[in-house]
Protein backbone atom coordinates (compact mmCIF):
# COMPACT_ATOMS: atom_id res chain seq x y z
CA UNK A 1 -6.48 -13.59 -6.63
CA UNK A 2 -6.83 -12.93 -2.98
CA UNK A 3 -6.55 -9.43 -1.67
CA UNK A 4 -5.78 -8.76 1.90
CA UNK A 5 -5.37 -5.26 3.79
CA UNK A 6 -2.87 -5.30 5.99
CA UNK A 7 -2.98 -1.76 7.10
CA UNK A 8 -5.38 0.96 6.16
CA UNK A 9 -4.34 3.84 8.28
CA UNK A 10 -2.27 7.09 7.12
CA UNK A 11 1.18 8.07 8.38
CA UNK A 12 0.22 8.32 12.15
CA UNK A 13 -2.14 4.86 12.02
CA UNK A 14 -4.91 5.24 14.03
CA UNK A 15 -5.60 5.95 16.74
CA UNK A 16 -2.69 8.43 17.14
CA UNK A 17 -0.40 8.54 20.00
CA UNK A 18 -1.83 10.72 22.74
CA UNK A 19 -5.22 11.65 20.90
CA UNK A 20 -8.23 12.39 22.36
CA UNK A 21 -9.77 12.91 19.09
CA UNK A 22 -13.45 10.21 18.78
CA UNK A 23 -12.17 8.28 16.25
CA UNK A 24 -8.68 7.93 18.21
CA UNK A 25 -10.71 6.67 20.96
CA UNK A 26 -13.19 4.35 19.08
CA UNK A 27 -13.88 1.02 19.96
CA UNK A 28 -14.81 -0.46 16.94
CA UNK A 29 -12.16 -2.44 15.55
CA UNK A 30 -12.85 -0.73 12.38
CA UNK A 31 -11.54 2.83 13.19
CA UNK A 32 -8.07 1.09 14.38
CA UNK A 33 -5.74 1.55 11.04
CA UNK A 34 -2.12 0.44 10.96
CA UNK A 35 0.17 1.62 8.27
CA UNK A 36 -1.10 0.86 4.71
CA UNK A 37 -0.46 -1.90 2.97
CA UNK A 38 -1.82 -5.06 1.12
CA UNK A 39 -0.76 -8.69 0.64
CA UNK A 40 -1.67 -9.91 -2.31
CA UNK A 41 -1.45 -14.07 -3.40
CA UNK A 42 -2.64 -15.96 -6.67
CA UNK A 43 -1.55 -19.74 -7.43
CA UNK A 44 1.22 -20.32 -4.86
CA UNK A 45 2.53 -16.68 -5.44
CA UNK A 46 2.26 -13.71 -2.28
CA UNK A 47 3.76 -10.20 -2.54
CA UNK A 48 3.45 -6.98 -0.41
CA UNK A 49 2.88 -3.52 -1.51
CA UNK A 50 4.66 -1.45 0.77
CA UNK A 51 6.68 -2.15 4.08
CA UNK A 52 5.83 0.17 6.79
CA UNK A 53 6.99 0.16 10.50
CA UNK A 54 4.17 -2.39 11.56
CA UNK A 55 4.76 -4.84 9.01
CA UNK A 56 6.03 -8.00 11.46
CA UNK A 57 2.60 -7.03 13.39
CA UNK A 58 0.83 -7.65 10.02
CA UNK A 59 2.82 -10.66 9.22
CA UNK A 60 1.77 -12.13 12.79
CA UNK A 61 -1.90 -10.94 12.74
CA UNK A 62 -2.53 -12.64 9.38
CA UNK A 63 -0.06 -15.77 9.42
CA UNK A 64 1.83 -15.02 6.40
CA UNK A 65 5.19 -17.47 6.08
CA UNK A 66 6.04 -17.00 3.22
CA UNK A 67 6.14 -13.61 0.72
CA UNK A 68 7.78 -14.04 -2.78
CA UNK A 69 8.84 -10.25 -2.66
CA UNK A 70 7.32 -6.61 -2.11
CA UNK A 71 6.21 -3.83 -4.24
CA UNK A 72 6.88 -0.18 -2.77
CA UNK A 73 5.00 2.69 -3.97
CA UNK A 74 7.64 5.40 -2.64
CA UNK A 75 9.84 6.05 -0.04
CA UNK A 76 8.26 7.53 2.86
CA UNK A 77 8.66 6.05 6.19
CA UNK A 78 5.26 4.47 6.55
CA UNK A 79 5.72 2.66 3.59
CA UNK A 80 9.25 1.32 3.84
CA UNK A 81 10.67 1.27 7.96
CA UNK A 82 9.69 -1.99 8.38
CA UNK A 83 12.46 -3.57 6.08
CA UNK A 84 14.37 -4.81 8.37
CA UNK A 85 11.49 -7.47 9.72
CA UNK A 86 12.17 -9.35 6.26
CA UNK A 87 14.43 -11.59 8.22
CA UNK A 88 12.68 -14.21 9.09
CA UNK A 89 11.17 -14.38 5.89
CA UNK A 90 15.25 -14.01 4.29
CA UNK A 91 16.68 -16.62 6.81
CA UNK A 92 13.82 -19.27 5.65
CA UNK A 93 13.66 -18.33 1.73
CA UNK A 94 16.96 -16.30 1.15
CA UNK A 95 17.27 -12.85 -1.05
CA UNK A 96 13.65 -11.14 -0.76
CA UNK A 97 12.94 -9.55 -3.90
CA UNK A 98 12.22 -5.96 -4.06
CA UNK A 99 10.78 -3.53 -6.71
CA UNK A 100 10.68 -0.09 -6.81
CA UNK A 101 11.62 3.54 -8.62
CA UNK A 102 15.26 3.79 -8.82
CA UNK A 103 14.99 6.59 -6.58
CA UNK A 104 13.39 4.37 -3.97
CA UNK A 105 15.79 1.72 -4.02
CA UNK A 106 18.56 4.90 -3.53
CA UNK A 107 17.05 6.05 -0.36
CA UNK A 108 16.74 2.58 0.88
CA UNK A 109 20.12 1.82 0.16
CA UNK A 110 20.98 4.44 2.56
CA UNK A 111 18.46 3.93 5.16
CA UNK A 112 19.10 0.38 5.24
CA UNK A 113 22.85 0.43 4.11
CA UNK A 114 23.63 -2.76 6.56
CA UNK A 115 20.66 -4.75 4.19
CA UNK A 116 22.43 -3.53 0.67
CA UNK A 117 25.72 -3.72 1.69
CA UNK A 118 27.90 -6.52 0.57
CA UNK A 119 31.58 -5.62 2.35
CA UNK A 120 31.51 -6.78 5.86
CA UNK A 121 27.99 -7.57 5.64
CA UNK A 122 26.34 -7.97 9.43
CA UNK A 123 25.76 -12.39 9.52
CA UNK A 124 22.26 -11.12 11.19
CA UNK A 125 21.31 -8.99 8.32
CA UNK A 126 18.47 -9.69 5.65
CA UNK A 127 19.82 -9.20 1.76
CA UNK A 128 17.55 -8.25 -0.68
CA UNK A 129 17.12 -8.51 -4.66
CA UNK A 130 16.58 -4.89 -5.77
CA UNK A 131 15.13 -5.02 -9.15
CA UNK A 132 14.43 -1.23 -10.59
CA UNK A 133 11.02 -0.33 -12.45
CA UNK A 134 10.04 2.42 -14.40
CA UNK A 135 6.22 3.31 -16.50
CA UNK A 136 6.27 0.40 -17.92
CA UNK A 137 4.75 -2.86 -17.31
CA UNK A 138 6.86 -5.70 -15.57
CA UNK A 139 6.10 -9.44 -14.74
CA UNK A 140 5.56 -11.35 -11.31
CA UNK A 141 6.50 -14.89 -11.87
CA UNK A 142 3.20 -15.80 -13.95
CA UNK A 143 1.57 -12.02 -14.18
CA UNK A 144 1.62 -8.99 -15.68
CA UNK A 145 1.91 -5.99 -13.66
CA UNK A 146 1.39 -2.35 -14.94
CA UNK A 147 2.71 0.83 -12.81
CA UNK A 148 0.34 3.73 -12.55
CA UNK A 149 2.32 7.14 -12.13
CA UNK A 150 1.19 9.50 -9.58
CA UNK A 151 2.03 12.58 -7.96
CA UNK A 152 2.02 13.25 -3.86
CA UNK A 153 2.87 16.92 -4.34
CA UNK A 154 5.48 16.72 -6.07
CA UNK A 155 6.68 13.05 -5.18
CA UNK A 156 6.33 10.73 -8.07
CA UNK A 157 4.90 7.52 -6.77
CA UNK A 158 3.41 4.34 -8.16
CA UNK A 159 0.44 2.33 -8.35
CA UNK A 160 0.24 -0.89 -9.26
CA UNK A 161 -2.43 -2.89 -11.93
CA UNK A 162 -2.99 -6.75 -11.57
CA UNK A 163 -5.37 -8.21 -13.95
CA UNK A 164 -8.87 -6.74 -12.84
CA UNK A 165 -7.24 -5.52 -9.61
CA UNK A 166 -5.52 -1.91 -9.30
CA UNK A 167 -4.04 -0.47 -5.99
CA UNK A 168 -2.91 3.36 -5.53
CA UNK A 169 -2.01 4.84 -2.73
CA UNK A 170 -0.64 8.48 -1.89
CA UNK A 171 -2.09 10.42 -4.83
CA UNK A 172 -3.06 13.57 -5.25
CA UNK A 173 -2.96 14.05 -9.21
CA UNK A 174 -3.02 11.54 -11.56
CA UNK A 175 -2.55 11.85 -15.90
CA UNK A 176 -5.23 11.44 -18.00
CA UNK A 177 -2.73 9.19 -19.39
CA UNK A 178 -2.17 7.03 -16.69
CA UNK A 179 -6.01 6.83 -15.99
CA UNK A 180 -6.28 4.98 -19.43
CA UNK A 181 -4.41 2.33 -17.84
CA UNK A 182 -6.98 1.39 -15.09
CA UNK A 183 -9.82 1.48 -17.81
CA UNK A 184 -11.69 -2.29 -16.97
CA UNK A 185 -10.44 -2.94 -13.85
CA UNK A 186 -13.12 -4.49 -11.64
CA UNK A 187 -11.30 -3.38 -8.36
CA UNK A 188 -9.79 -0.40 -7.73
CA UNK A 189 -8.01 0.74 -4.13
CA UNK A 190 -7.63 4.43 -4.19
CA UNK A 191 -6.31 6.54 -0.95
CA UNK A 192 -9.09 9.05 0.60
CA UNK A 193 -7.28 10.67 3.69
CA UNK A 194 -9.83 12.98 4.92
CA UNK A 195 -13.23 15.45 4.12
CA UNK A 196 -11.17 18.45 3.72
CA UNK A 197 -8.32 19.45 1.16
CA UNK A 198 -4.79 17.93 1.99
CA UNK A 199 -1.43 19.33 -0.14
CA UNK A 200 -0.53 15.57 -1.08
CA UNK A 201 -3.56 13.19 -0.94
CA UNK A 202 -7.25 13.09 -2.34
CA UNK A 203 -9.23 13.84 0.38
CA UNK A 204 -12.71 11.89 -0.32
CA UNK A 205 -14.45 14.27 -2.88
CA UNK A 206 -11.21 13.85 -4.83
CA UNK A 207 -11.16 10.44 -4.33
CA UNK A 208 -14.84 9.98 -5.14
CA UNK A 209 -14.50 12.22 -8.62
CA UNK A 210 -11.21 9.49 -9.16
CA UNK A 211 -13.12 6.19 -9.28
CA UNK A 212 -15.55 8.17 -11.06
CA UNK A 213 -13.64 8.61 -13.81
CA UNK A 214 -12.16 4.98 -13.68
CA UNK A 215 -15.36 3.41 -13.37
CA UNK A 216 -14.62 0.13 -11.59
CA UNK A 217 -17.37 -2.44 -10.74
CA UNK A 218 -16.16 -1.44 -7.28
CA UNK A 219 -13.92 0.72 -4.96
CA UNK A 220 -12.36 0.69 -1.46
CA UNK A 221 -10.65 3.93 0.05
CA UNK A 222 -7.89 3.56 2.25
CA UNK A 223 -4.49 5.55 3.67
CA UNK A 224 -7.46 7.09 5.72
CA UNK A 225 -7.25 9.31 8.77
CA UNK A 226 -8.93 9.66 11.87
CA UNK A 227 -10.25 13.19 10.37
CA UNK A 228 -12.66 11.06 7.96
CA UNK A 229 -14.88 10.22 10.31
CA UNK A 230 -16.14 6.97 12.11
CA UNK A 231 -15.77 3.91 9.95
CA UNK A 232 -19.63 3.19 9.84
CA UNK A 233 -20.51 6.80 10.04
CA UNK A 234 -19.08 7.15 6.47
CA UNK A 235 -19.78 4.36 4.89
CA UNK A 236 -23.23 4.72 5.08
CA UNK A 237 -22.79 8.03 3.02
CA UNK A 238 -20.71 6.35 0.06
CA UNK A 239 -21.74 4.96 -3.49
CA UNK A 240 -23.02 1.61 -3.34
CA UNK A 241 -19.67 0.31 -5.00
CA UNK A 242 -17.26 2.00 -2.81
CA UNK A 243 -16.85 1.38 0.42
CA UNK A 244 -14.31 1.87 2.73
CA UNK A 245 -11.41 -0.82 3.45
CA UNK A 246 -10.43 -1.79 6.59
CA UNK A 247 -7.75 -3.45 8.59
CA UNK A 248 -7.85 -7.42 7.36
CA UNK A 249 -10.12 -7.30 5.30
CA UNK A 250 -9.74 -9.79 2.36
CA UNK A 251 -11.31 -9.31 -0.58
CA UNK A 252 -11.46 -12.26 -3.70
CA UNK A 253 -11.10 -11.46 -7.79
């Protein structure tokens, strides 16, 4: 299974419009984070977690032609406002499959009426598959996929277990419960937005104490501001397992 971060950055990417912040004016490639997301391929299979508004850059940057469907974790706009740059991939393959809360595929259904709609559909438009998932595990073609419930605030969201690979994003509190779930993984992605306390995300301490607890045989951090600090800054303060993710970077399990 190949693992590729597409974006790493939080709502705003980085660097953010107009900043004069350091890390918004860093040159290392590193410190430049689109919206977060990850491809993720295994035999001839890829799918997307999340859809944010620079998915066709993503798509371009790492050559992707072809995506079997995508995974969203909620519905906020920097995980979902790039829907409508499925088409090329719908006018090639056809129906894109999409899987999500029922509440997400609601509010995307009325975001994106002119995709869901099916009276005097737009010829232009993408259509999509919507295929509604709940706590309990689900297949992609050939594998097993178990949600991991969250909270952001008081947003449920989900994060997603493949094999030895789990990928959450957005948390802030997570059930003892759910943590059971991610007990072996090898790789776990966890969000770390920043040093100090946020209302909806682990900042790094939090997201530290989380892997903790899960005990992977290795971590990355990403939805990560500019307010955590330069890329190599902070890395060189982590763990020896964790380490921070970064735009592109592909990772093998």
């Amino acid at each position: 299974m190949k693992i590729t971060f597409l974006g790493t950055g939080t709502s705003q990417g980085v660097p953010i419009i107009g900043s004069n912040h350091p890390v918004c004016l860093s040159q290392d490639s590193k410190d430049k984070r689109l919206r977060v997301s990850v491809l993720i391929e295994w035999d001839n299979f890829s799918y997307v977690i999340d859809c944010g508004p620079d998915f066709r850059q993503q798509m371009l940057t790492n050559v992707v032609d072809k995506i079997d469907g995508i995974l969203f974790t909620h519905e906020h706009a920097d995980h979902t406002a790039g829907l409508d740059d499925i088409r090329p991939f719908f006018f090639r393959q056809g129906d894109i499959d999409i899987y999500a809360h029922k509440r997400v595929l609601k509010s995307l259904a009325i975001r994106f009426d002119y995709i869901f709609t099916t009276v005097n559909k737009y010829p232009g438009a993408p259509s999509v598959t919507a295929h509604e998932i709940t706590n309990t595990g689900f297949k992609l073609k050939n594998l097993d996929v178990m949600p991991i419930n969250g909270m952001h605030n008081k947003l449920q969201v989900f994060g997603f277990r493949f094999k030895d690979f789990a990928y959450l994003t957005d948390m802030k509190t997570v059930a003892d419960s759910e943590i059971e779930k991610l007990k072996g993984v090898k790789v776990l992605v966890v969000n770390a937005l920043r040093i100090e306390p946020h209302i909806s995300h682990f900042n790094l301490e939090e997201a530290l104490e989380f892997i903790n607890k899960v005990q992977p045989e290795k971590a990355y951090l990403t939805h990560i501001s500019h307010l955590l600090g330069f890329h190599e800054a902070v890395e060189k303060d982590l763990p020896e397992h964790v380490f921070l993710a970064y735009d592109n970077l592909q990772i093998t399990i």
